[in-house]
N, C-alpha and C. Protein backbone atom coordinates (compact mmCIF):
# COMPACT_ATOMS: atom_id res chain seq x y z
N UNK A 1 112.34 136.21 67.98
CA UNK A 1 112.45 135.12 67.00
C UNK A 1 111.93 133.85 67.65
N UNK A 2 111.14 132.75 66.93
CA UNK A 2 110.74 132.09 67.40
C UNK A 2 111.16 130.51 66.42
N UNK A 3 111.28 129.53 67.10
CA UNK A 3 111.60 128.40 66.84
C UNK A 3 110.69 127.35 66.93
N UNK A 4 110.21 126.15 65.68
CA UNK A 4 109.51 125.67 65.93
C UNK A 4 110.31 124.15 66.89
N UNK A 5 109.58 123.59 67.55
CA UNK A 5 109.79 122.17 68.34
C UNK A 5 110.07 120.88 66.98
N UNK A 6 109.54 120.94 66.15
CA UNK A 6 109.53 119.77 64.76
C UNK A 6 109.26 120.41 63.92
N UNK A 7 109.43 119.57 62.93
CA UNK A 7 109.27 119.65 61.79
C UNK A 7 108.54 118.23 60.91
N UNK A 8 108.17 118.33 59.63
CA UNK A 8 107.44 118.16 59.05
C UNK A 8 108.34 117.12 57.92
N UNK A 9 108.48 115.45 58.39
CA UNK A 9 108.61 114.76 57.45
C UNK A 9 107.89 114.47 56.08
N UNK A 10 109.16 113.57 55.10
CA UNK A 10 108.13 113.83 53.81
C UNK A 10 106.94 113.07 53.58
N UNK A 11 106.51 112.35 55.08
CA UNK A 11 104.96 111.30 54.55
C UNK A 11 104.26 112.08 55.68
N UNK A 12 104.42 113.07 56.15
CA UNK A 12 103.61 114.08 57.22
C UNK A 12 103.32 114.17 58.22
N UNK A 13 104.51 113.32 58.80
CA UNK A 13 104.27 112.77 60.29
C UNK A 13 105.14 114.20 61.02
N UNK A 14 104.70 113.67 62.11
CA UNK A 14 105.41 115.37 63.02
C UNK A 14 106.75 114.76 63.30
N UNK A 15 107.79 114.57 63.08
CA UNK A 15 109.00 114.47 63.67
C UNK A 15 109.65 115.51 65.12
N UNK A 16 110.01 114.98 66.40
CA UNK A 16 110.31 115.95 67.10
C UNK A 16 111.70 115.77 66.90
N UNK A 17 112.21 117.44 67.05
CA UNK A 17 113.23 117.63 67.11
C UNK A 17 114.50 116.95 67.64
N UNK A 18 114.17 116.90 68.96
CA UNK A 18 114.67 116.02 70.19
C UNK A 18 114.94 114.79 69.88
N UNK A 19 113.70 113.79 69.23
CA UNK A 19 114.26 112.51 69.02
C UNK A 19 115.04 112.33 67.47
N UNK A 20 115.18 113.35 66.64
CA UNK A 20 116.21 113.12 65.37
C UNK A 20 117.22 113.63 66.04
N UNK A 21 117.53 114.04 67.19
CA UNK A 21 119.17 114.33 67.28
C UNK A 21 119.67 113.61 69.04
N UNK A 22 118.53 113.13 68.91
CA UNK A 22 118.74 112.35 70.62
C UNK A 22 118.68 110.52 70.59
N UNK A 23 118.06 110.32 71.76
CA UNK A 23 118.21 108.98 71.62
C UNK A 23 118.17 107.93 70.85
N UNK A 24 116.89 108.53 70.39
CA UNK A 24 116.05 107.26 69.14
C UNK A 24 116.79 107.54 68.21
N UNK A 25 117.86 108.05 67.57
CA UNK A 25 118.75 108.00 66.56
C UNK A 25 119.87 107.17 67.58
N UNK A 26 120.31 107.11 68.55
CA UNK A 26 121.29 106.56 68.68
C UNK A 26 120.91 104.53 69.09
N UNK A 27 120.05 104.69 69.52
CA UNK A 27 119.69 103.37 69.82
C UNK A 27 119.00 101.92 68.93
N UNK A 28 119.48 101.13 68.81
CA UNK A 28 119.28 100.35 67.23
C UNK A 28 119.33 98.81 68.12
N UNK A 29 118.30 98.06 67.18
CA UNK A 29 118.26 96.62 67.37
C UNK A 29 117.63 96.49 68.80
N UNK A 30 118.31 95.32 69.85
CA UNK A 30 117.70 95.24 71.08
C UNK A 30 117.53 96.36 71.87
N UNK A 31 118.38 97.30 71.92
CA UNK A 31 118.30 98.49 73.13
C UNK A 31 116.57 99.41 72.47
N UNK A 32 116.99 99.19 71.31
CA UNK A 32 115.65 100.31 70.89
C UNK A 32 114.20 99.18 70.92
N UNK A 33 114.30 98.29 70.94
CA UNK A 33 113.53 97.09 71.44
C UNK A 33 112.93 96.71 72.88
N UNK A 34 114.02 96.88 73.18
CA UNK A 34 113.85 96.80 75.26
C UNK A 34 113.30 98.16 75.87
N UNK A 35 113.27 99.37 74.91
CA UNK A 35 112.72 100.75 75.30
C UNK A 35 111.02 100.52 74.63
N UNK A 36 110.90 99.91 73.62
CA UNK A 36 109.39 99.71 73.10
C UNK A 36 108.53 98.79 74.26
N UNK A 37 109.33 97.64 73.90
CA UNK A 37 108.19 96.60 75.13
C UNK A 37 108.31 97.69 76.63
N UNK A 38 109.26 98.20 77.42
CA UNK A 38 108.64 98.60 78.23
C UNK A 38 108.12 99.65 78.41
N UNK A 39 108.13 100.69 77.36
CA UNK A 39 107.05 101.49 76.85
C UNK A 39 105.14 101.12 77.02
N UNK A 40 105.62 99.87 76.38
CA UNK A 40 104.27 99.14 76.45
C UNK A 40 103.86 99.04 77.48
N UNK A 41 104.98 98.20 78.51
CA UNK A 41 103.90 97.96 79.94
C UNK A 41 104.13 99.09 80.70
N UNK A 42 104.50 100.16 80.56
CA UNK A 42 104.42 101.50 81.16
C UNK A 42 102.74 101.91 80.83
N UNK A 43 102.30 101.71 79.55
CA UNK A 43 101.35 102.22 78.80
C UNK A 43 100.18 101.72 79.44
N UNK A 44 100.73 100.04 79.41
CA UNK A 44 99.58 99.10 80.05
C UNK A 44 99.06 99.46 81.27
N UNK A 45 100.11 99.78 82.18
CA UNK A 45 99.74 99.92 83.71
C UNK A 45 99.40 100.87 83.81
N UNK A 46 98.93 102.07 83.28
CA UNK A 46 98.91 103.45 83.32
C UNK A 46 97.33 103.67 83.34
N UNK A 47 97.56 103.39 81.19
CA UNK A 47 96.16 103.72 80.47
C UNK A 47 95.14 102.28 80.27
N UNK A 48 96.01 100.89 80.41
CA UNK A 48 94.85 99.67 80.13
C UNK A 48 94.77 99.30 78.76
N UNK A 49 94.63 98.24 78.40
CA UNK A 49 94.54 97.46 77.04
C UNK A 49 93.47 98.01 76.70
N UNK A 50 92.81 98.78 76.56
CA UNK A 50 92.00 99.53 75.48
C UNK A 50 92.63 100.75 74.98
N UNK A 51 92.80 101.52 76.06
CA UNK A 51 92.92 102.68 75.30
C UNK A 51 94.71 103.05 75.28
N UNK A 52 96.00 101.61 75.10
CA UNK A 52 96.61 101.72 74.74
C UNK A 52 96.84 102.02 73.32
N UNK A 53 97.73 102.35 72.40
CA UNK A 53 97.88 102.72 71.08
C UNK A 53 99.17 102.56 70.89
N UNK A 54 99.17 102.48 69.32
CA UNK A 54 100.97 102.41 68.79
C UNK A 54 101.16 103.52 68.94
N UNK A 55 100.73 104.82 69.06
CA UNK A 55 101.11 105.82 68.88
C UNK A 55 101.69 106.44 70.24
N UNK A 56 100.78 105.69 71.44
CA UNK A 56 101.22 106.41 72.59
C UNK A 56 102.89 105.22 72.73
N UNK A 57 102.68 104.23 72.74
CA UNK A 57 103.71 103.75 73.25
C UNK A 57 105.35 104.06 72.25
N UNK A 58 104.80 104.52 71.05
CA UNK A 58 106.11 105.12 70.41
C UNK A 58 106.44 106.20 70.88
N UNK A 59 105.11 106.98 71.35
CA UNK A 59 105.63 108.50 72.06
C UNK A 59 106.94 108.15 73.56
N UNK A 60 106.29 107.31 73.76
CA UNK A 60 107.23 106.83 75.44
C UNK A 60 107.93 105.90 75.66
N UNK A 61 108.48 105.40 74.19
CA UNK A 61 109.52 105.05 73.76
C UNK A 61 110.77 106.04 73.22
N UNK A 62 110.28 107.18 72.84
CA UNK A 62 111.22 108.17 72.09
C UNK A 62 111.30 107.82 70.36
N UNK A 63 110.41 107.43 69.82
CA UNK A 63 110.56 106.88 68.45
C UNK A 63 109.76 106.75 67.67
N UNK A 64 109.74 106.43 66.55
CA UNK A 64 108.54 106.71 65.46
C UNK A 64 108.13 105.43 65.36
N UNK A 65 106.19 105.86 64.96
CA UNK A 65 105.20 104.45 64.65
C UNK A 65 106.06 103.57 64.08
N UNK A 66 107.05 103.91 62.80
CA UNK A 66 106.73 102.81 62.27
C UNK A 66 107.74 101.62 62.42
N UNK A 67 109.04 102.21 63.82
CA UNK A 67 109.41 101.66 64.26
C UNK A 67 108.89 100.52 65.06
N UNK A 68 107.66 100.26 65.41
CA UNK A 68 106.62 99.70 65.83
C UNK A 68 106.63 98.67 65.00
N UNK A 69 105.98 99.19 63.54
CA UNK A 69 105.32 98.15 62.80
C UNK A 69 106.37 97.76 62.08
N UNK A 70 107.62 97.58 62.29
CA UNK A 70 108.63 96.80 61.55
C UNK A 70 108.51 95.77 62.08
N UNK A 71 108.25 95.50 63.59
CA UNK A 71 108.85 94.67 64.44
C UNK A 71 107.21 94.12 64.86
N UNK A 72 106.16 94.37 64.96
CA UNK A 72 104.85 93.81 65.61
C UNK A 72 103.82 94.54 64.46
N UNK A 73 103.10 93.52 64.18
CA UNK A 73 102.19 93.52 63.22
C UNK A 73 101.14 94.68 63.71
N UNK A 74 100.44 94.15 65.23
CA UNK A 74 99.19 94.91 65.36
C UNK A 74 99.61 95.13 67.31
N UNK A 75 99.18 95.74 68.26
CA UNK A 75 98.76 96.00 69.23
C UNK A 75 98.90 94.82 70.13
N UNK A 76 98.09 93.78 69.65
CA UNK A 76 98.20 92.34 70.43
C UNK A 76 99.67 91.82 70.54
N UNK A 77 99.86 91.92 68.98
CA UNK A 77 101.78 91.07 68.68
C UNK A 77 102.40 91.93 69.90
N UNK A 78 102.32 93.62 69.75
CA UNK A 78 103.60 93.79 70.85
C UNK A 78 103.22 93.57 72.08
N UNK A 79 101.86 93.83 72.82
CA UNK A 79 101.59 93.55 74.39
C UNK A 79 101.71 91.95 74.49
N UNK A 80 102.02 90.67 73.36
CA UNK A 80 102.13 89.98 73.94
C UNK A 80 103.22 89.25 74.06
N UNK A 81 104.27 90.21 73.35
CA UNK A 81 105.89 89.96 73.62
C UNK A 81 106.56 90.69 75.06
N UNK A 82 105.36 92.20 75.02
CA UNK A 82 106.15 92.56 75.97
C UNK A 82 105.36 91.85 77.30
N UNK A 83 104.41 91.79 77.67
CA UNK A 83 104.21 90.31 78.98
C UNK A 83 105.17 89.62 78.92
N UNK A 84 105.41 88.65 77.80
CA UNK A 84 106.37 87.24 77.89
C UNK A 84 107.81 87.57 78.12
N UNK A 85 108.08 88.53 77.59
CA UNK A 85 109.65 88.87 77.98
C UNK A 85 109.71 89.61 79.49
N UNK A 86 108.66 90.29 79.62
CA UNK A 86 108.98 91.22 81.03
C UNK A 86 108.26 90.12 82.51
N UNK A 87 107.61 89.10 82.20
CA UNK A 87 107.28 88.02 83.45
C UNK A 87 108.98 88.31 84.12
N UNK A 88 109.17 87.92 85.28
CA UNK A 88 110.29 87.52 85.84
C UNK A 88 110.19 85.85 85.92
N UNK A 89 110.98 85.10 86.13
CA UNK A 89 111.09 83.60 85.98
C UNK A 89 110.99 83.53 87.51
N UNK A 90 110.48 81.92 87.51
CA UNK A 90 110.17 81.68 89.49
C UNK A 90 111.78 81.18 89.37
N UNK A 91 112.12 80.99 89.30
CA UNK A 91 114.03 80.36 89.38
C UNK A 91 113.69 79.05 90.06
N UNK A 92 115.04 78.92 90.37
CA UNK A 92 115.46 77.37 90.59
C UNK A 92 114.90 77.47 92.75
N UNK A 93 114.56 76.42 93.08
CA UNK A 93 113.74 76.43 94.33
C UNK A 93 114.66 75.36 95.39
N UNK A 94 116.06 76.35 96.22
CA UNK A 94 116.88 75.23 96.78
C UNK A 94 116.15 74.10 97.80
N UNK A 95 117.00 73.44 98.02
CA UNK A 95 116.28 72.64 99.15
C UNK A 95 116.03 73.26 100.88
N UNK A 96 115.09 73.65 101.12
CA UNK A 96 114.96 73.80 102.24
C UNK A 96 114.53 72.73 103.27
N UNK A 97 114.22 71.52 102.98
CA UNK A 97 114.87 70.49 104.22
C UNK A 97 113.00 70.29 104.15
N UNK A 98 111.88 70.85 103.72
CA UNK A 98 110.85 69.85 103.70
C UNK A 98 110.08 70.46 102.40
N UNK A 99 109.00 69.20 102.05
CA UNK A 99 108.01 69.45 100.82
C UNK A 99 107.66 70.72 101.32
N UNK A 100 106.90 71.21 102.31
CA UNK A 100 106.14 71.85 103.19
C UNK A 100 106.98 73.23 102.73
N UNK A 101 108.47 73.71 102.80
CA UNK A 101 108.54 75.01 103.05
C UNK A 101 109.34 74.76 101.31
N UNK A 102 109.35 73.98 100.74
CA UNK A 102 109.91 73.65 99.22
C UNK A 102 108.76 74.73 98.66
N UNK A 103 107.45 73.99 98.70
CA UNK A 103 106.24 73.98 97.68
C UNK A 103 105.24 75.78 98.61
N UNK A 104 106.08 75.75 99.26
CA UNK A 104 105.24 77.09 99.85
C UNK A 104 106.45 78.27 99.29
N UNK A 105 107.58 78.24 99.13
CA UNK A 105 108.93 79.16 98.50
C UNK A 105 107.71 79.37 96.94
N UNK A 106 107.38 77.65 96.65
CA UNK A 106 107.10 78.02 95.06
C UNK A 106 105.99 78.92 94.93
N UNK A 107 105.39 78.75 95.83
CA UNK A 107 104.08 79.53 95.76
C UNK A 107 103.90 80.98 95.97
N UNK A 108 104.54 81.52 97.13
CA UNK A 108 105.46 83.10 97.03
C UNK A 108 106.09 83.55 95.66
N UNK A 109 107.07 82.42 94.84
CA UNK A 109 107.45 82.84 93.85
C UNK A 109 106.46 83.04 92.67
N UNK A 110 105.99 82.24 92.49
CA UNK A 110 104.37 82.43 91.48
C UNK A 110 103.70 83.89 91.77
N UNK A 111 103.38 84.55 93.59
CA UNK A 111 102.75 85.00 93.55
C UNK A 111 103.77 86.40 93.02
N UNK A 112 104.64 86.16 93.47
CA UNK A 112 105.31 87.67 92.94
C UNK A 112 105.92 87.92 91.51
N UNK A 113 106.00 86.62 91.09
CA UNK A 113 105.88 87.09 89.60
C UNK A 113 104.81 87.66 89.00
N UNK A 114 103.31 87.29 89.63
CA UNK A 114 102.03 87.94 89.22
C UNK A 114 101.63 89.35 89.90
N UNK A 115 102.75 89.48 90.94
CA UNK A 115 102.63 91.04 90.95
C UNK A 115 103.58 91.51 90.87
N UNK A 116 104.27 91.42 89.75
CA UNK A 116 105.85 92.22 89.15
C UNK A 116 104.91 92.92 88.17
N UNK A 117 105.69 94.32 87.65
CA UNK A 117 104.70 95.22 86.54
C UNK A 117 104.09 94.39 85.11
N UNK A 118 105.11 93.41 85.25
CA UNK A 118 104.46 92.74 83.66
C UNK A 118 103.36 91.48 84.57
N UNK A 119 103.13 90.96 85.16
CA UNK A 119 102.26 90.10 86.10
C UNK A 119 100.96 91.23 86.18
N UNK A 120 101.18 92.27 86.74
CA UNK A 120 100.14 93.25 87.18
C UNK A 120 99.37 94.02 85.75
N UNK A 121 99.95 94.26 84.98
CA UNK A 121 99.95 94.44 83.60
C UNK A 121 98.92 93.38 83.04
N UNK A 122 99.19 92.03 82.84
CA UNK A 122 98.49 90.95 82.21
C UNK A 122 97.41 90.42 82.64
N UNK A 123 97.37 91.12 84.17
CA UNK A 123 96.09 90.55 84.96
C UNK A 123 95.23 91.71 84.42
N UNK A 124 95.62 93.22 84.39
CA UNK A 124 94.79 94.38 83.88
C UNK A 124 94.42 93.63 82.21
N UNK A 125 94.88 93.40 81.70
CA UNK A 125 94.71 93.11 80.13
C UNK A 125 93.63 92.18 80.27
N UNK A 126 94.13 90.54 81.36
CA UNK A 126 92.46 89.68 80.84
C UNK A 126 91.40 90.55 81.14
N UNK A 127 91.42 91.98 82.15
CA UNK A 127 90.45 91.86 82.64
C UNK A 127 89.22 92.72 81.46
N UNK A 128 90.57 93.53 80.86
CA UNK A 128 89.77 94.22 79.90
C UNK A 128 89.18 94.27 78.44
N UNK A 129 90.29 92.78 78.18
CA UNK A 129 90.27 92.58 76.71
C UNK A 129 89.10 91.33 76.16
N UNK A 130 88.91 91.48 75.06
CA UNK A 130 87.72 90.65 74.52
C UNK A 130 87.99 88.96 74.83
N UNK A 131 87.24 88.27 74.04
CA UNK A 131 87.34 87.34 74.66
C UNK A 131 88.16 86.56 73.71
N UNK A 132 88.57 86.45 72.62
CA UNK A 132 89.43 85.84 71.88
C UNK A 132 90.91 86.74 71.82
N UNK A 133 91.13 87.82 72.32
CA UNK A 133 92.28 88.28 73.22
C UNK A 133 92.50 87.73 74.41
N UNK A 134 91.65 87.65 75.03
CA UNK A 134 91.93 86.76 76.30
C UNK A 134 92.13 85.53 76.52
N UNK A 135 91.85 84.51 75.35
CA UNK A 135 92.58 83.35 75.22
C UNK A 135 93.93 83.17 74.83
N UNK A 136 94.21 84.63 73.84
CA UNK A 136 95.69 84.48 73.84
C UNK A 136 96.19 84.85 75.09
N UNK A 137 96.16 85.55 75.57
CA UNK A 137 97.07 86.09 76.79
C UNK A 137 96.82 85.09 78.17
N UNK A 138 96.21 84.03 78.26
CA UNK A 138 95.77 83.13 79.20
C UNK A 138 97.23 82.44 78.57
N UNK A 139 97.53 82.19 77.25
CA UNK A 139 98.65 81.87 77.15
C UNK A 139 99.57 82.16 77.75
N UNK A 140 99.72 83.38 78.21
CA UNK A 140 101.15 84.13 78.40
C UNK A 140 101.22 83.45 80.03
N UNK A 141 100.06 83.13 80.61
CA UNK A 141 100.08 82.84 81.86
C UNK A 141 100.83 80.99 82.13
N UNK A 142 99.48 80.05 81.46
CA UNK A 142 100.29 79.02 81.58
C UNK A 142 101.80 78.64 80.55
N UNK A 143 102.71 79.85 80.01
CA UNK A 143 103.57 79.45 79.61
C UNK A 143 104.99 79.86 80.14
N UNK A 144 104.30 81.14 80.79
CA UNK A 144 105.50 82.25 81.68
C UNK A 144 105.18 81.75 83.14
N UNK A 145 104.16 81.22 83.79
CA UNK A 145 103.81 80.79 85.13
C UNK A 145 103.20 79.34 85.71
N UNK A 146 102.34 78.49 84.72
CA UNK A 146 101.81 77.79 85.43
C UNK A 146 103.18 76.73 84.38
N UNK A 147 103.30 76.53 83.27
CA UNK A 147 103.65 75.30 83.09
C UNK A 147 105.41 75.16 83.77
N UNK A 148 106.13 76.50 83.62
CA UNK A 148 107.17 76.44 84.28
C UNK A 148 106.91 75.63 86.32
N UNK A 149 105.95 76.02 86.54
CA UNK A 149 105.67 75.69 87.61
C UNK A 149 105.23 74.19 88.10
N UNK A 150 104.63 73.61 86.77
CA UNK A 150 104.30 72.08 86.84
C UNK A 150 106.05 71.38 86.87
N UNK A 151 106.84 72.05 86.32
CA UNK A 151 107.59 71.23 86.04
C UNK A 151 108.57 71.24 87.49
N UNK A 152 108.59 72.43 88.23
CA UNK A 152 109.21 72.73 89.60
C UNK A 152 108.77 71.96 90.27
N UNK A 153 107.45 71.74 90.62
CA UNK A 153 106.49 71.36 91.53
C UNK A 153 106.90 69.60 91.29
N UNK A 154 106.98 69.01 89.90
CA UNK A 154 107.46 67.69 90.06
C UNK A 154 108.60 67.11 90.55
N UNK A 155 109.68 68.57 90.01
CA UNK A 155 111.10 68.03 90.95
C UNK A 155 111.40 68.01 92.52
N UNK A 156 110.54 68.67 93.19
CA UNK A 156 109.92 69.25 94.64
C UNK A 156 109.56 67.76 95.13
N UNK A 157 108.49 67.32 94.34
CA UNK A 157 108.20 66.08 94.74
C UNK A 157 108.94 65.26 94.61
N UNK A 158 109.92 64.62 93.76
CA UNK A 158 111.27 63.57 93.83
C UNK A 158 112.19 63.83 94.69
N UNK A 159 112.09 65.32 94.79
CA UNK A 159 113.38 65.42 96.03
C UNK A 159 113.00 65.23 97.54
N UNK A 160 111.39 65.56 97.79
CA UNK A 160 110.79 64.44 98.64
C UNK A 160 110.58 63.68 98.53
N UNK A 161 110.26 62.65 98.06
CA UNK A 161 110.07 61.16 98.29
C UNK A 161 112.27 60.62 98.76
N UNK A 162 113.21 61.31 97.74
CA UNK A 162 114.33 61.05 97.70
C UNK A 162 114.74 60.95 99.64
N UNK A 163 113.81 62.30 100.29
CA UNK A 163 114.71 63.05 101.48
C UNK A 163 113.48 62.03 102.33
N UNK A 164 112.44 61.72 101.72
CA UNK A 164 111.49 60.72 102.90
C UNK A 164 110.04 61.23 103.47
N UNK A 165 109.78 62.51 102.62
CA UNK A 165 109.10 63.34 103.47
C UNK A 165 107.48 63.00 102.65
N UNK A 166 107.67 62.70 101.34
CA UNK A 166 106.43 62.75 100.39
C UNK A 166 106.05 61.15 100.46
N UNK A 167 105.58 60.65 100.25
CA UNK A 167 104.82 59.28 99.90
C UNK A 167 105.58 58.79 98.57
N UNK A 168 106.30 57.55 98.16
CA UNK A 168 106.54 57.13 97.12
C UNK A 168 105.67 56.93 95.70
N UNK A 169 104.31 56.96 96.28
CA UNK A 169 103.60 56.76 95.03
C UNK A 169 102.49 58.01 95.03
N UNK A 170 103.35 59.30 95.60
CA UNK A 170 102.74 60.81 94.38
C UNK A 170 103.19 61.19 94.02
N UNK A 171 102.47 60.62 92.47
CA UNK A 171 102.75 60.30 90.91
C UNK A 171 102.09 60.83 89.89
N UNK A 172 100.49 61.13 90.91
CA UNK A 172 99.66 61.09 89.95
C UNK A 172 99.72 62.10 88.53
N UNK A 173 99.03 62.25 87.63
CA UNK A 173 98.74 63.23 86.38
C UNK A 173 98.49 64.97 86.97
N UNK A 174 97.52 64.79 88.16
CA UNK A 174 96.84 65.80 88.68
C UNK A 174 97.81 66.74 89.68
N UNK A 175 98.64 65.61 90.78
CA UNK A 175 98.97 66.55 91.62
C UNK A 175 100.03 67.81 91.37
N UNK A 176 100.39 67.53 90.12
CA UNK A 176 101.12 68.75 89.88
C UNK A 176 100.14 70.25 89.41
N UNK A 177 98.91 69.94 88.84
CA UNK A 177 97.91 71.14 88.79
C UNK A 177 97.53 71.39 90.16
N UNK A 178 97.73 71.09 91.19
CA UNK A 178 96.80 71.05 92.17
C UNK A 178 97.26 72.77 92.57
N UNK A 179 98.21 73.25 92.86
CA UNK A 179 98.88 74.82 93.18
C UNK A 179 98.48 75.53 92.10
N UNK A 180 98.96 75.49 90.49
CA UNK A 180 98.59 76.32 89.60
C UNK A 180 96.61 76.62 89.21
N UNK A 181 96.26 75.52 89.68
CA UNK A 181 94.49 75.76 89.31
C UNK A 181 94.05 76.56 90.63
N UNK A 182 94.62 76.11 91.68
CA UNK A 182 94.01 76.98 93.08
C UNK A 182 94.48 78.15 93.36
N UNK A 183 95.31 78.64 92.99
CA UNK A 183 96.14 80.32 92.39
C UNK A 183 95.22 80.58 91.48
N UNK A 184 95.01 80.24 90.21
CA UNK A 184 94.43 80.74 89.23
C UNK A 184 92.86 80.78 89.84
N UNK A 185 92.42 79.84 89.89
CA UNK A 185 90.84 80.10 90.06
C UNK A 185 90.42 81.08 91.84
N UNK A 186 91.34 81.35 92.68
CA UNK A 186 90.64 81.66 94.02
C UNK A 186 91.23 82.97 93.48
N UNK A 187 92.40 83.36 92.75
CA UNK A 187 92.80 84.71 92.29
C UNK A 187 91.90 85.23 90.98
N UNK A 188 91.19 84.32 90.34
CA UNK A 188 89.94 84.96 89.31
C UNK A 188 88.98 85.03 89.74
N UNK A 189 88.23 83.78 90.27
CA UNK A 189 87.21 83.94 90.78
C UNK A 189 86.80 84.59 92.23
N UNK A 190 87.94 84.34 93.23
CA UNK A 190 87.56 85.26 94.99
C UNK A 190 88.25 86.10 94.77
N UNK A 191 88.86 86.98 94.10
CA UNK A 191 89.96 88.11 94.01
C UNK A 191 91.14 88.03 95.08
N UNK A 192 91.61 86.78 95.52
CA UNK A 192 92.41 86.25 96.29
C UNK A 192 93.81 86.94 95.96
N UNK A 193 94.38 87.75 96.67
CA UNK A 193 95.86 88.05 96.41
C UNK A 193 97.02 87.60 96.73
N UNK A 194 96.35 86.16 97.35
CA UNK A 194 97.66 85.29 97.91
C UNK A 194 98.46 85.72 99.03
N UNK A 195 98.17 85.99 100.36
CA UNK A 195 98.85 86.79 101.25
C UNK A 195 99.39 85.33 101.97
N UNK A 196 100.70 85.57 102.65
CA UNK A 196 100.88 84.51 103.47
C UNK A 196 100.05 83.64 104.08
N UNK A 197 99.95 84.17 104.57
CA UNK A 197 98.57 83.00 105.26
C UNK A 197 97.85 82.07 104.27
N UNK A 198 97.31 83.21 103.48
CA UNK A 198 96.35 82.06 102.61
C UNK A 198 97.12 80.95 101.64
N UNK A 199 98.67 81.28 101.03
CA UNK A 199 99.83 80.59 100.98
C UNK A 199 100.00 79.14 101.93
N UNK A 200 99.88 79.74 103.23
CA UNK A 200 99.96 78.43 104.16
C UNK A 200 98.68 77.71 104.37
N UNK A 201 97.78 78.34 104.10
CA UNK A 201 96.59 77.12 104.31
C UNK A 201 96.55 76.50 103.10
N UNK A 202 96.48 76.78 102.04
CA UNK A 202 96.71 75.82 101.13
C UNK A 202 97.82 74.89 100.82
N UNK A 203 98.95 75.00 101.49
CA UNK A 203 100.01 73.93 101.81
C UNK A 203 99.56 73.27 103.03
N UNK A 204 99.08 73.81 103.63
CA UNK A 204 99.52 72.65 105.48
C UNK A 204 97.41 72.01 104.67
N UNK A 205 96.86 72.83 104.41
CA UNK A 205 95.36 72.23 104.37
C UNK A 205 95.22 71.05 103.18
N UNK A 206 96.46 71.33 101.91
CA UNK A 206 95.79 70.67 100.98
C UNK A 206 97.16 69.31 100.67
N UNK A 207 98.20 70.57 100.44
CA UNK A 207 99.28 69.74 99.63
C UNK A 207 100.14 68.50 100.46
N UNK A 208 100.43 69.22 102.02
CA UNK A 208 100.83 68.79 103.19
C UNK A 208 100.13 67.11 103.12
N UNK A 209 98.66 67.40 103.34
CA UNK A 209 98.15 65.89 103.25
C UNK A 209 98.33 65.09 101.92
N UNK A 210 98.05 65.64 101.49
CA UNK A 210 98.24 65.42 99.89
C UNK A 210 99.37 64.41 99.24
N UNK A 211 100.17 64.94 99.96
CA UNK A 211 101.38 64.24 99.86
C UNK A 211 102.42 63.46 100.51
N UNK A 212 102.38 63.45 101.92
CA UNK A 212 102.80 63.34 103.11
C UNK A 212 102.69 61.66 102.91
N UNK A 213 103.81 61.39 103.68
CA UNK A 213 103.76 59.80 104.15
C UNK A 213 103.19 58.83 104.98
C-alpha cells in the first residue's frame, strides 16, 4: 500500500502533508513572520537576489505562497524588511578614556554589523540587483548603518571635547561623514574588508588628526 506525501488543494497548489499538521499550522502573526524574513536571508545567502523566489523562501519557511503575499507585495517588499529587521544595531559605545579607542570600537562595530548574515546578505543583493533596486537597498545601508552611526560618532565627539581630548571647535557638517564615506567607498570601490589594521590607520592617519587638540 502506498501513501501519497500531499495532497491537492482546492486552487491546485500542492499542500504538504507535514506542514497542514505541523508547524505552519501552529505558528501565527510574528513567530510565522520571524520564520519568513529569515527564510529570506537563508535564501539570500545561499541562492542571491536573482534567483531568489516567493516560492523558495515559503518552501524554507514551512508555509504557503500566499502567506507571503498577505504580508509583502513583491520580492523587493520582503528582502527589504528582512535586511532592516535582521541588521544587528552598533549599540551604545561606553567610554573608553580616548576619541582614539571611542571612534575605532565604532568602527569594528559598523564592520561587524556588515558582516552579520543580514550585512553579508545586502552586500550580495547591491551586488546583483538592478540599478533602481539598488537605490532602494543603499537605503537599508545609510538607515540600519551609516546614519545610526553619524549620530554615535557626534556624541563620541562631545564626550571628547567634554574629557579634553578633541579640539573645541570639531563641529563641522562633514566630520561626522568622514568614517561612514571611507567604509563605504574603500569597501565598494578597493574591496576593503576592514581588518584591524586598516581600522587603525584610518583613525591614528585621518580622524586622530582630524580632531585632536
Amino acid at each position: 500500500m502506498s501513501f501519497r506525501r500531499g495532497c491537492r488543494s482546492g486552487e491546485g497548489e500542492t499542500v504538504d502533508s507535514r506542514w497542514s499538521a505541523g508547524s505552519s499550522v501552529r505558528r501565527r502573526g510574528p513567530e510565522l513572520e520571524r520564520a519568513i524574513l529569515d527564510a529570506a536571508l537563508e535564501q539570500l545567502s545561499t541562492v542571491g537576489w536573482n534567483a531568489l523566489t516567493m516560492e523558495g523562501v515559503a518552501a524554507g519557511a514551512q508555509t504557503g505562497k500566499a502567506s507571503l503575499y498577505r504580508r509583502w507585495a513583491s520580492k523587493a517588499d520582503l528582502v527589504d524588511e528582512a535586511l532592516r529587521t535582521g541588521l544587528p544595531q552598533i549599540g551604545e559605545i561606553g567610554d573608553r578614556g580616548s576619541i582614539r579607542e571611542d571612534l575605532r570600537l565604532l568602527c569594528v562595530r559598523m564592520r561587524d554589523v556588515m558582516h552579520s548574515r543580514a550585512g553579508q546578505a545586502l552586500r550580495s543583493v547591491l551586488h546583483e540587483c538592478d540599478p533602481v533596486h539598488a537605490e532602494r537597498f543603499h537605503g537599508v545601508i545609510l538607515s540600519g548603518v551609516h546614519e545610526p552611526a553619524q549620530v554615535l560618532i557626534r556624541e563620541l565627539i562631545c564626550r571628547g571635547m567634554e574629557r579634553g581630548d578633541v579640539r573645541p571647535d570639531a563641529t563641522g557638517p562633514f566630520v561626522v561623514d568622514v568614517i561612514p564615506a571611507m567604509l563605504m567607498y574603500r569597501a565598494k570601490v578597493c574591496g576593503s574588508e576592514w581588518v584591524d589594521a586598516e581600522i587603525a590607520e584610518l583613525i591614528d592617519g585621518v580622524m586622530v588628526p582630524l580632531l585632536r587638540v
